[in-house]
PDB file of N, CA and C in Angstrom:
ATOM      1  N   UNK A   1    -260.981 -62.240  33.240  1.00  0.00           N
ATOM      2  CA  UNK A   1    -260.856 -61.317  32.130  1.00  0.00           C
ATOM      3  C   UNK A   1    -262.219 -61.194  31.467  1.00  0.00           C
ATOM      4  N   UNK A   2    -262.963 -60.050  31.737  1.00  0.00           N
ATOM      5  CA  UNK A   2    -264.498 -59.690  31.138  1.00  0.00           C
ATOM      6  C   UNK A   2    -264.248 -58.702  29.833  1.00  0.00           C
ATOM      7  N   UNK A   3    -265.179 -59.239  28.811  1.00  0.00           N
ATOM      8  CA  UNK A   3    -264.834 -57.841  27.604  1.00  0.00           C
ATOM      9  C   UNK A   3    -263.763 -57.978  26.641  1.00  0.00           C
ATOM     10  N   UNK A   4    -263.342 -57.609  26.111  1.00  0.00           N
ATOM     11  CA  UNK A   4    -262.374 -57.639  24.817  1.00  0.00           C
ATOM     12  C   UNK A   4    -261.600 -56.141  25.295  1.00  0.00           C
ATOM     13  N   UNK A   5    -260.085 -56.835  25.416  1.00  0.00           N
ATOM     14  CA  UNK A   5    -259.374 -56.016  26.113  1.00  0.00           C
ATOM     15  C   UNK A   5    -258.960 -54.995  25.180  1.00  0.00           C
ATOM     16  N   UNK A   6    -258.260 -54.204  25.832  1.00  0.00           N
ATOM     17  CA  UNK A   6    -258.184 -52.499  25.085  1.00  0.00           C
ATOM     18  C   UNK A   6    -256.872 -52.808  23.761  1.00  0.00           C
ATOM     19  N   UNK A   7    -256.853 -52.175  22.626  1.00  0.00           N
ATOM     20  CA  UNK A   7    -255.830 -52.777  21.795  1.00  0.00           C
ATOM     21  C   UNK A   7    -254.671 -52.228  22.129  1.00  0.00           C
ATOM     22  N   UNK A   8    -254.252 -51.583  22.467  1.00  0.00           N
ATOM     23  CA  UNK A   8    -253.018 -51.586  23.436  1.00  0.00           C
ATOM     24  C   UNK A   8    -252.186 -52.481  24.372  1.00  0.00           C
ATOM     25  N   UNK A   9    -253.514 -53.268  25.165  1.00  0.00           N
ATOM     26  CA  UNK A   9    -252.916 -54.613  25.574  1.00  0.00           C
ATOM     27  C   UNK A   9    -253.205 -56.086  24.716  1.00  0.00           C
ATOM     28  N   UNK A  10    -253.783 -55.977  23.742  1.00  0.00           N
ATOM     29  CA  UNK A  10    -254.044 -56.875  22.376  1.00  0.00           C
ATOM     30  C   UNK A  10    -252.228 -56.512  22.067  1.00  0.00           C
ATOM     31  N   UNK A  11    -252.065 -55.664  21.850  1.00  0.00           N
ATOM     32  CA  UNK A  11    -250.891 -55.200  21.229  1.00  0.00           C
ATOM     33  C   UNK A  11    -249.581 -56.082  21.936  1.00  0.00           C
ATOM     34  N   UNK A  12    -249.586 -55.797  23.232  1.00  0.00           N
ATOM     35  CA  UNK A  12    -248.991 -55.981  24.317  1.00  0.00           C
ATOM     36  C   UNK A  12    -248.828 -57.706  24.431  1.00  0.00           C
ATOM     37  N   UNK A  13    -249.803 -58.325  24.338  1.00  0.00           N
ATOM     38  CA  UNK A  13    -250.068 -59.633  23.968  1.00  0.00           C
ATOM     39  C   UNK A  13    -249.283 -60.568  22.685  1.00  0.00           C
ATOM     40  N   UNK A  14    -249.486 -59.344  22.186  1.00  0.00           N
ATOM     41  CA  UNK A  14    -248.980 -60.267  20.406  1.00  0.00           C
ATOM     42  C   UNK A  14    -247.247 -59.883  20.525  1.00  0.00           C
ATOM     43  N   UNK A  15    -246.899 -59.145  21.094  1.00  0.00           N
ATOM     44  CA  UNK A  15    -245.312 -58.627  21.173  1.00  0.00           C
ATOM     45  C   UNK A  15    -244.923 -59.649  21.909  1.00  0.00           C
ATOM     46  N   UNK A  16    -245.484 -60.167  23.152  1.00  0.00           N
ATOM     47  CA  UNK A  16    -244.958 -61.199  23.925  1.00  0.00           C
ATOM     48  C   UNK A  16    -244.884 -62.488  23.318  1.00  0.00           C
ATOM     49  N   UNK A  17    -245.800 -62.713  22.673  1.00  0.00           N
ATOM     50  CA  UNK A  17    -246.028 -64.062  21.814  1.00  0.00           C
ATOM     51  C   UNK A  17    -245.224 -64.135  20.357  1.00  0.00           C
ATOM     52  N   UNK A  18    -244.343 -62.942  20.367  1.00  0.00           N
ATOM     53  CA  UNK A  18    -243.326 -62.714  18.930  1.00  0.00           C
ATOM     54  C   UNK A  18    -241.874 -63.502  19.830  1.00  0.00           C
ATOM     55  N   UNK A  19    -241.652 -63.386  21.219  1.00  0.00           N
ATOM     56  CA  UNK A  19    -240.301 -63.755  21.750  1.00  0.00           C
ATOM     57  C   UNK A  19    -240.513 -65.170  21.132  1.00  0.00           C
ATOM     58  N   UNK A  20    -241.498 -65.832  21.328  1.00  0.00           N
ATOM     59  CA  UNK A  20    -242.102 -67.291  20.718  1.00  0.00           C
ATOM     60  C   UNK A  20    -241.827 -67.288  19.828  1.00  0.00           C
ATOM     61  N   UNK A  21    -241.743 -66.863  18.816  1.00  0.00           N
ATOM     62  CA  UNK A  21    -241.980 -67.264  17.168  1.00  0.00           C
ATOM     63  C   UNK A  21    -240.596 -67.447  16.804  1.00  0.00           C
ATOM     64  N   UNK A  22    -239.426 -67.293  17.500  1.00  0.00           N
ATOM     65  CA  UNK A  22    -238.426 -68.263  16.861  1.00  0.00           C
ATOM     66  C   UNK A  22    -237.887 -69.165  17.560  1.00  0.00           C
ATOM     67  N   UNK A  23    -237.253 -70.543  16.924  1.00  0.00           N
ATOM     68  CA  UNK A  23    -236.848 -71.377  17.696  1.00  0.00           C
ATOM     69  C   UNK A  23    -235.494 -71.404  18.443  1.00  0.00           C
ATOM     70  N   UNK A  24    -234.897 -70.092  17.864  1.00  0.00           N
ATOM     71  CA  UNK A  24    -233.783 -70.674  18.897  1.00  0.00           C
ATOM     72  C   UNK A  24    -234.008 -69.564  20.692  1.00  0.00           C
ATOM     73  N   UNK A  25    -235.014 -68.525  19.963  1.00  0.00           N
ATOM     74  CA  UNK A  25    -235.177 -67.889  21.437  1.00  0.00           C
ATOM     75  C   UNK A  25    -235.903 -68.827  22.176  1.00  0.00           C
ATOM     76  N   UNK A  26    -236.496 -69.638  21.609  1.00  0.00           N
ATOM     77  CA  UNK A  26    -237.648 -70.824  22.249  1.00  0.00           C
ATOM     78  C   UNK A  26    -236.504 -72.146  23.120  1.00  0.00           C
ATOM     79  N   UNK A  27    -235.848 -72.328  22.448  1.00  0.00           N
ATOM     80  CA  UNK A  27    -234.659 -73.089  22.899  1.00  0.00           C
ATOM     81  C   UNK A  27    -233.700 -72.260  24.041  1.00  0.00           C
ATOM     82  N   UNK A  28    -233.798 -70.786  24.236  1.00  0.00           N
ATOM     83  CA  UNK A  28    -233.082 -70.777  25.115  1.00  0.00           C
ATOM     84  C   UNK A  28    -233.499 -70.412  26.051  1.00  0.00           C
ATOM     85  N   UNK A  29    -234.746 -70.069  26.146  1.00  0.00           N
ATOM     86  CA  UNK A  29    -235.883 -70.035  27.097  1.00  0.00           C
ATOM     87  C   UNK A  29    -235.906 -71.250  27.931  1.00  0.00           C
ATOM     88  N   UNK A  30    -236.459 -72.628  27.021  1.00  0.00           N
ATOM     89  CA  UNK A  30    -236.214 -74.071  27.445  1.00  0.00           C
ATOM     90  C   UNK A  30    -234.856 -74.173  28.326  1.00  0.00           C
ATOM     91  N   UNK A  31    -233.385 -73.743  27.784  1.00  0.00           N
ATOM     92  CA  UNK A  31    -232.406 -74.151  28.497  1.00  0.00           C
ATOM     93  C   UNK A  31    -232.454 -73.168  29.674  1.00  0.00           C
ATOM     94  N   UNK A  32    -232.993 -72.312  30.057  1.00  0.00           N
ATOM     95  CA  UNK A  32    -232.527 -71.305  30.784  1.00  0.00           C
ATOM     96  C   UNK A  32    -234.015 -71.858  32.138  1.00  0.00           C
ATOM     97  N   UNK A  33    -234.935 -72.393  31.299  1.00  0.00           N
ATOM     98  CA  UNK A  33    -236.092 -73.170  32.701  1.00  0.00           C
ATOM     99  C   UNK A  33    -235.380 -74.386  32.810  1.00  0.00           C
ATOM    100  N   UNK A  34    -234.656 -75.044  32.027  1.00  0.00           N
ATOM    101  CA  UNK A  34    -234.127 -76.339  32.626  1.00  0.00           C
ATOM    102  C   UNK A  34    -232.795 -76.043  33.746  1.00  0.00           C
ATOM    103  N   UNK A  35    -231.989 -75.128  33.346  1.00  0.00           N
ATOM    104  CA  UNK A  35    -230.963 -74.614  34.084  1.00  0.00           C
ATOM    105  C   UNK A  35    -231.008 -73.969  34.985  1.00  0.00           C
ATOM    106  N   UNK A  36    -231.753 -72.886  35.187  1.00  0.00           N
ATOM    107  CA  UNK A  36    -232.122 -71.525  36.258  1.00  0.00           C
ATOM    108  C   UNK A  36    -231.134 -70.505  35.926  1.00  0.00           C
ATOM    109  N   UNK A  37    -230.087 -70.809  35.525  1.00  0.00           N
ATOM    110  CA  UNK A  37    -229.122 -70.046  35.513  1.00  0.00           C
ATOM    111  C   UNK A  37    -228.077 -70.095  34.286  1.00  0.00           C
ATOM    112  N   UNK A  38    -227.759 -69.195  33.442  1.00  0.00           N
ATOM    113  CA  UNK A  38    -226.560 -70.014  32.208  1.00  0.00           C
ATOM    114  C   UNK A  38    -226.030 -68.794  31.511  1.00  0.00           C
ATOM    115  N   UNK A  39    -224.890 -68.742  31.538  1.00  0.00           N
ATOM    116  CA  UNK A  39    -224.285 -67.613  30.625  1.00  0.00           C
ATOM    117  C   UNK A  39    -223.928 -67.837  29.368  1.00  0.00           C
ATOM    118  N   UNK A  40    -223.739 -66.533  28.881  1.00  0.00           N
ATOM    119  CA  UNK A  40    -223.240 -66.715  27.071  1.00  0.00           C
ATOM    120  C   UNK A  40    -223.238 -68.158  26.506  1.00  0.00           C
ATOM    121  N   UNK A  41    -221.754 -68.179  27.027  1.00  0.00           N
ATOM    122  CA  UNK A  41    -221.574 -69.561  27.110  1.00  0.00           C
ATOM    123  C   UNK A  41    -221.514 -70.682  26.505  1.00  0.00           C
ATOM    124  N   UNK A  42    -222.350 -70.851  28.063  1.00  0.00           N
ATOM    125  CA  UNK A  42    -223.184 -72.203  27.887  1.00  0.00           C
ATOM    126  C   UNK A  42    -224.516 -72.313  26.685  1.00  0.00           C
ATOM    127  N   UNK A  43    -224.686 -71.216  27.002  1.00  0.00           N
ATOM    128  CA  UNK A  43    -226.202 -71.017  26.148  1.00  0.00           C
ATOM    129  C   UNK A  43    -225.078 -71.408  24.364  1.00  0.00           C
ATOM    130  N   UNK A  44    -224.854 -70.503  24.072  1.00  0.00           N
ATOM    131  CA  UNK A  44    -223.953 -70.964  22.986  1.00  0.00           C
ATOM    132  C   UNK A  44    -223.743 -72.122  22.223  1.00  0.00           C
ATOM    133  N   UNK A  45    -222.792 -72.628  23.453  1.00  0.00           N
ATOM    134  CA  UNK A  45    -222.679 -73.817  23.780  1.00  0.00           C
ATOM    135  C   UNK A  45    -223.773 -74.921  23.239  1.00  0.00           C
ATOM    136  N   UNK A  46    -224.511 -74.753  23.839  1.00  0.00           N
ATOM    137  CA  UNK A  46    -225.445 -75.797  23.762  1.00  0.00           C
ATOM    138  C   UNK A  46    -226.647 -75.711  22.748  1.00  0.00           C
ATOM    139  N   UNK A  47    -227.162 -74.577  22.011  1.00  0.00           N
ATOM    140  CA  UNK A  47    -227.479 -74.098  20.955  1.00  0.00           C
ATOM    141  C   UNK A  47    -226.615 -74.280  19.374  1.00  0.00           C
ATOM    142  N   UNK A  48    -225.321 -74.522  20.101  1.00  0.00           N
ATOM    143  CA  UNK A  48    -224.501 -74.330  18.834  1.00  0.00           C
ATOM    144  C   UNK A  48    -224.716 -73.222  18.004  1.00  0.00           C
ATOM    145  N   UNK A  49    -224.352 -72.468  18.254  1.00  0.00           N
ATOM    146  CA  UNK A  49    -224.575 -71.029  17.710  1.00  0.00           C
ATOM    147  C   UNK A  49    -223.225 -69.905  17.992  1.00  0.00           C
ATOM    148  N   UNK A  50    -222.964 -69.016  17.648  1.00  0.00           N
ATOM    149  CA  UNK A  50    -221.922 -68.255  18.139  1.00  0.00           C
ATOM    150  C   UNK A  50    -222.214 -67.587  19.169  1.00  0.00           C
ATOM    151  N   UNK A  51    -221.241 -66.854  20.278  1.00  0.00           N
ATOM    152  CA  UNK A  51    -222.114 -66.117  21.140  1.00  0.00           C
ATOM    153  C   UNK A  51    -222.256 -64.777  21.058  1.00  0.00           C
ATOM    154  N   UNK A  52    -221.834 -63.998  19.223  1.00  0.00           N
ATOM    155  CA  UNK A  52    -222.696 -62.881  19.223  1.00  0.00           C
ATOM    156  C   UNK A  52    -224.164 -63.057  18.681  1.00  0.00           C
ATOM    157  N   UNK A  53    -224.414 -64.125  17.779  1.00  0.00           N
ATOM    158  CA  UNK A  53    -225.729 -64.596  17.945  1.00  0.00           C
ATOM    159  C   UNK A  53    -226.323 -64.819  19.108  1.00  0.00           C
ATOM    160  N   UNK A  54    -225.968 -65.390  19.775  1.00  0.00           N
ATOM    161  CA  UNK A  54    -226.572 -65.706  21.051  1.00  0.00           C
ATOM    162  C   UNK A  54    -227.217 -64.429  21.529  1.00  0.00           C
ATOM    163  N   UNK A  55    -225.998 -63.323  21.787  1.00  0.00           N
ATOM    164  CA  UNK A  55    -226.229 -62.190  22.651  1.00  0.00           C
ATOM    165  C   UNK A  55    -227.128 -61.800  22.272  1.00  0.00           C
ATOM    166  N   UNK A  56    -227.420 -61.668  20.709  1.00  0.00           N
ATOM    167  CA  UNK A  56    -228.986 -60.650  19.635  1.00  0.00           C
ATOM    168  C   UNK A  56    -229.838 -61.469  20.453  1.00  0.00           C
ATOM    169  N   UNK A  57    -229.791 -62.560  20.325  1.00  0.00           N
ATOM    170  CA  UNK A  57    -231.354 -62.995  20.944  1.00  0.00           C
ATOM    171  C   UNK A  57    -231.475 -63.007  22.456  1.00  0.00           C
ATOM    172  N   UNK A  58    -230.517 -62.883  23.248  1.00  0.00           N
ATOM    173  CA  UNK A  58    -230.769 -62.552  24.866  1.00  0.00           C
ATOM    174  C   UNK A  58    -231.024 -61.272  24.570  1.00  0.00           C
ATOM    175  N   UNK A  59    -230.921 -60.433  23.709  1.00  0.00           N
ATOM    176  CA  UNK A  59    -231.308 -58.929  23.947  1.00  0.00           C
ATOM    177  C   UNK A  59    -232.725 -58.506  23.996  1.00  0.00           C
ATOM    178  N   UNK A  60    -233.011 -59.229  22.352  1.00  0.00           N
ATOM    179  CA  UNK A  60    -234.499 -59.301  22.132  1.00  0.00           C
ATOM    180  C   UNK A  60    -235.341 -59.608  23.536  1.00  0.00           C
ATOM    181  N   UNK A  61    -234.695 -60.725  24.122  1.00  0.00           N
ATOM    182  CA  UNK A  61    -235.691 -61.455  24.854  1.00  0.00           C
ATOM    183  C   UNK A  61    -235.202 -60.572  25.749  1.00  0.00           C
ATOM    184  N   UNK A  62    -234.251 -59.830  26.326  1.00  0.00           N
ATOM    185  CA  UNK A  62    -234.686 -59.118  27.775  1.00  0.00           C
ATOM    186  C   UNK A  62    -235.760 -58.002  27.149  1.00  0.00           C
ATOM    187  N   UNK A  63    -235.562 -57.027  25.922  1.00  0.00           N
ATOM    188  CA  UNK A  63    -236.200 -56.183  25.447  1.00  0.00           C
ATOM    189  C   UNK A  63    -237.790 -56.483  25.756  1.00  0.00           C
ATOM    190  N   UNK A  64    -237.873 -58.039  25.674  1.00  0.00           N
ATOM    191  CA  UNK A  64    -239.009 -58.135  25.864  1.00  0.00           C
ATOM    192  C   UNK A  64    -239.793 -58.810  26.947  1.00  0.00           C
ATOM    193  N   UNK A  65    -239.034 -58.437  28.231  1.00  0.00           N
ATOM    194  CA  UNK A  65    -239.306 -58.979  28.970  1.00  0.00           C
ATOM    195  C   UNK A  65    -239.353 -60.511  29.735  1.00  0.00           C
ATOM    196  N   UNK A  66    -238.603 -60.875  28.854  1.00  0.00           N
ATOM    197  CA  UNK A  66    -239.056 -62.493  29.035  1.00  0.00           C
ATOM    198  C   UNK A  66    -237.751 -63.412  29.835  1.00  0.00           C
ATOM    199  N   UNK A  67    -236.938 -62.829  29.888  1.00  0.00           N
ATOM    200  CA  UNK A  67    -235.319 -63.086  30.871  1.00  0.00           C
ATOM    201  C   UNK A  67    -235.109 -61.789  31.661  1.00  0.00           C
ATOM    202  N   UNK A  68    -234.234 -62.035  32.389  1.00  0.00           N
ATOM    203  CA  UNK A  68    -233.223 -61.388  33.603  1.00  0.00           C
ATOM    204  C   UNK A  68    -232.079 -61.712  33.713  1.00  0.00           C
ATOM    205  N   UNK A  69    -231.215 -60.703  33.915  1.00  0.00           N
ATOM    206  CA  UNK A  69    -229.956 -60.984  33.868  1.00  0.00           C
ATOM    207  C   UNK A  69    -229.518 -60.363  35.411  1.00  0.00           C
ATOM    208  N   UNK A  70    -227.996 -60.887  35.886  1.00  0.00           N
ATOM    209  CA  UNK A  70    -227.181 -60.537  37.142  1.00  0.00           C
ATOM    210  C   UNK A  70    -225.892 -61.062  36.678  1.00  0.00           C
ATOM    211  N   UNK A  71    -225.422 -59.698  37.260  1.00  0.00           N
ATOM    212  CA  UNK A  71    -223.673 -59.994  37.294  1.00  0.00           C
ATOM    213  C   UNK A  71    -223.338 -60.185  38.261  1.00  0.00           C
ATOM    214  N   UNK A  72    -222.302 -61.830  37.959  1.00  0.00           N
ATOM    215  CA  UNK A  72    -221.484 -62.150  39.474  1.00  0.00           C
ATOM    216  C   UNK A  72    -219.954 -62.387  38.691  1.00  0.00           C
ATOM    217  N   UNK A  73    -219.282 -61.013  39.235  1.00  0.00           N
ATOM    218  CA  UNK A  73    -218.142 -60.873  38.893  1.00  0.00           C
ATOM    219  C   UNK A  73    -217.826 -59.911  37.479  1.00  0.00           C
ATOM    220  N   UNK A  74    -217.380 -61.217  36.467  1.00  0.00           N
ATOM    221  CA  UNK A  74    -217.451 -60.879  35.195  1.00  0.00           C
ATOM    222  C   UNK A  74    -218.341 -61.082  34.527  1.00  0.00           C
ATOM    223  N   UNK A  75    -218.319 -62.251  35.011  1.00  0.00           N
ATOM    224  CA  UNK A  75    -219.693 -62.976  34.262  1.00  0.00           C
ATOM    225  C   UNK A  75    -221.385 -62.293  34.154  1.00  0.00           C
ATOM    226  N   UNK A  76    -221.987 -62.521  33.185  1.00  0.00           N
ATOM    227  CA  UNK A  76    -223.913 -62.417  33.594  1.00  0.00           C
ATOM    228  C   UNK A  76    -224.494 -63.888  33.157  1.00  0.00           C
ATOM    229  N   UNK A  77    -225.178 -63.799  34.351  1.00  0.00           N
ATOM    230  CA  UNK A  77    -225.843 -64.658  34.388  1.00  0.00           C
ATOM    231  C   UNK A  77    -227.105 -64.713  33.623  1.00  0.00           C
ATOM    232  N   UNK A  78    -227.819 -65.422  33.243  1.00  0.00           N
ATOM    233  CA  UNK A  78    -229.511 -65.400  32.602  1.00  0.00           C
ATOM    234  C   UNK A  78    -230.452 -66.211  33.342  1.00  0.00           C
ATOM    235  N   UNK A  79    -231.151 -65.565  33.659  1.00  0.00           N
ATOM    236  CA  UNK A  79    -232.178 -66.862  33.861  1.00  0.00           C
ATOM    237  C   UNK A  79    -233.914 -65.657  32.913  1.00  0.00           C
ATOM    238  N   UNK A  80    -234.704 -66.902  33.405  1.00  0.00           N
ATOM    239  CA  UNK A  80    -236.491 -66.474  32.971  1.00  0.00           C
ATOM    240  C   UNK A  80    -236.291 -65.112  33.987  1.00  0.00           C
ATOM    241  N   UNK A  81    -237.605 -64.556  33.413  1.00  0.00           N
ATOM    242  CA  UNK A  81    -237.862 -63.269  33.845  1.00  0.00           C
ATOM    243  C   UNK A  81    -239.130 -63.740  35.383  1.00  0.00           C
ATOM    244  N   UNK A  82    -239.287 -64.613  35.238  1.00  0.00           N
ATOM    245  CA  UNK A  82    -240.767 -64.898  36.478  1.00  0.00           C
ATOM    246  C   UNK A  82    -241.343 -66.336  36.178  1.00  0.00           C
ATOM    247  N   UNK A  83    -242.248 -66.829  36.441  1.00  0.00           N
ATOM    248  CA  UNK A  83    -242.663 -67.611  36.615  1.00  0.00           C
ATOM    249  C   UNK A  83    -244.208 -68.301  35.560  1.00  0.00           C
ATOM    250  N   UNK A  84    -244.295 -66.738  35.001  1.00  0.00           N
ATOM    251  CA  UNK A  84    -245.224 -67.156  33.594  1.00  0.00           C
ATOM    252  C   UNK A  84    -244.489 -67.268  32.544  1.00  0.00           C
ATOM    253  N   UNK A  85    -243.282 -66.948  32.606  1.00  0.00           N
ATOM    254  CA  UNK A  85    -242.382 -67.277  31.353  1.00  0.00           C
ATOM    255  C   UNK A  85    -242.280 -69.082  31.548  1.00  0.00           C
ATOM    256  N   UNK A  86    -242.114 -69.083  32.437  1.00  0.00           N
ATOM    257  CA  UNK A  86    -241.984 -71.083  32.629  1.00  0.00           C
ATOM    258  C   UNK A  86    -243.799 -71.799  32.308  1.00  0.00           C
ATOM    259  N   UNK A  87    -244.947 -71.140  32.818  1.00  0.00           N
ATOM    260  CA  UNK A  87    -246.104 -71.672  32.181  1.00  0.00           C
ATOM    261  C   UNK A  87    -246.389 -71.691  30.785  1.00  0.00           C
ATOM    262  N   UNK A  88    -245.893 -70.239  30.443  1.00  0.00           N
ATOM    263  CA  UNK A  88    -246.233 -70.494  28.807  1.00  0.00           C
ATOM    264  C   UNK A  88    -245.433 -71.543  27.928  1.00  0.00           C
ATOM    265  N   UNK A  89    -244.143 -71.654  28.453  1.00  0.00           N
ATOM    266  CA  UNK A  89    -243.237 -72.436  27.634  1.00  0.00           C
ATOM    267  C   UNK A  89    -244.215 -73.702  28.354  1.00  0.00           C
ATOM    268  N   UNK A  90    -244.217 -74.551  29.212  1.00  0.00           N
ATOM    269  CA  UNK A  90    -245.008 -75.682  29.456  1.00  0.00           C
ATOM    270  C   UNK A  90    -246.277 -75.877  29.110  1.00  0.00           C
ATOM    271  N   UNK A  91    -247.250 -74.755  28.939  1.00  0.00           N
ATOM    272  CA  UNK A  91    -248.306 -74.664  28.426  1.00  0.00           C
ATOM    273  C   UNK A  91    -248.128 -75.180  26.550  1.00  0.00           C
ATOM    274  N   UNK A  92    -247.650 -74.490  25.905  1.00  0.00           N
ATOM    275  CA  UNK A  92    -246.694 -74.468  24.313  1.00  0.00           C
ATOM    276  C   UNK A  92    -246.473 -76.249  24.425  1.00  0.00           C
ATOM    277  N   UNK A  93    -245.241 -76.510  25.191  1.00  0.00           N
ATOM    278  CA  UNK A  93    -245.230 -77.970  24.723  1.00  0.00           C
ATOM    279  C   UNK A  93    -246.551 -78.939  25.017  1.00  0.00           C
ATOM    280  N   UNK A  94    -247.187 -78.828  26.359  1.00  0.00           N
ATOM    281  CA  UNK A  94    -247.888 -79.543  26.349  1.00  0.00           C
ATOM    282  C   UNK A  94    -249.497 -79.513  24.991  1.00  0.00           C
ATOM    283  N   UNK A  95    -249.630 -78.200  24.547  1.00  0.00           N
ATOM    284  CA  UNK A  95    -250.346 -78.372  23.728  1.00  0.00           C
ATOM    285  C   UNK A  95    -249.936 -78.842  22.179  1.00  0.00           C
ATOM    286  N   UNK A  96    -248.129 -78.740  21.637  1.00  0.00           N
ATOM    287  CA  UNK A  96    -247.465 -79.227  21.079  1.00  0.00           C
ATOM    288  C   UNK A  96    -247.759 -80.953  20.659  1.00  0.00           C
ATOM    289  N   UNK A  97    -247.456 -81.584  22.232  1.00  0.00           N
ATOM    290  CA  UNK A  97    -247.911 -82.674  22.213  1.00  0.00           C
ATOM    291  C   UNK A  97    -249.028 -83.310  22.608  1.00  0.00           C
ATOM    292  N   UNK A  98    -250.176 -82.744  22.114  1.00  0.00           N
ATOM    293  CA  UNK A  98    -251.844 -83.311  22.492  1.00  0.00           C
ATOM    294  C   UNK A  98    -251.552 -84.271  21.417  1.00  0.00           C
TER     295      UNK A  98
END
């Protein structure tokens, strides 16, 4: 990366780093790299939260790229959107705990 990028992708940058700024989307990010896979649910579930709360923040976070969803059956499934969604969250804790 040469130069100071165009503010459009400055822009682009700081929107991604907003899915971050709360803890329970941060928490279900975490459960969803520890799991691969987890619906309503579980996510719920294990958040302790209701699962129309839940759903606002799986929305946000698909809105923003940062999960994927698949239906098998009735059910949807969640998982991460790729594989930099799992660095940044490991990147985050490990600088968490320096």
């Amino acid at each position: 990366m040469s130069g100071i990028p165009a503010k459009e992708t400055m822009d682009q940058i700081a929107d991604l780093f907003k899915g971050f700024a709360d803890s329970t989307r941060v928490h279900i990010l975490s459960l969803l790299h520890q799991h691969q896979e987890l619906c309503v649910t579980d996510i719920a579930e294990a958040v302790e939260l209701s699962q129309s709360a839940i759903s606002h923040q799986l929305r946000i976070l698909k809105q923003m790229h940062l999960i994927k969803y698949r239906r098998e059956g009735k059910n949807i499934l969640y998982s991460l959107a790729d594989d930099h969604v799992k660095t940044i969250l490991q990147m985050g804790l490990e600088h968490v705990l320096e």
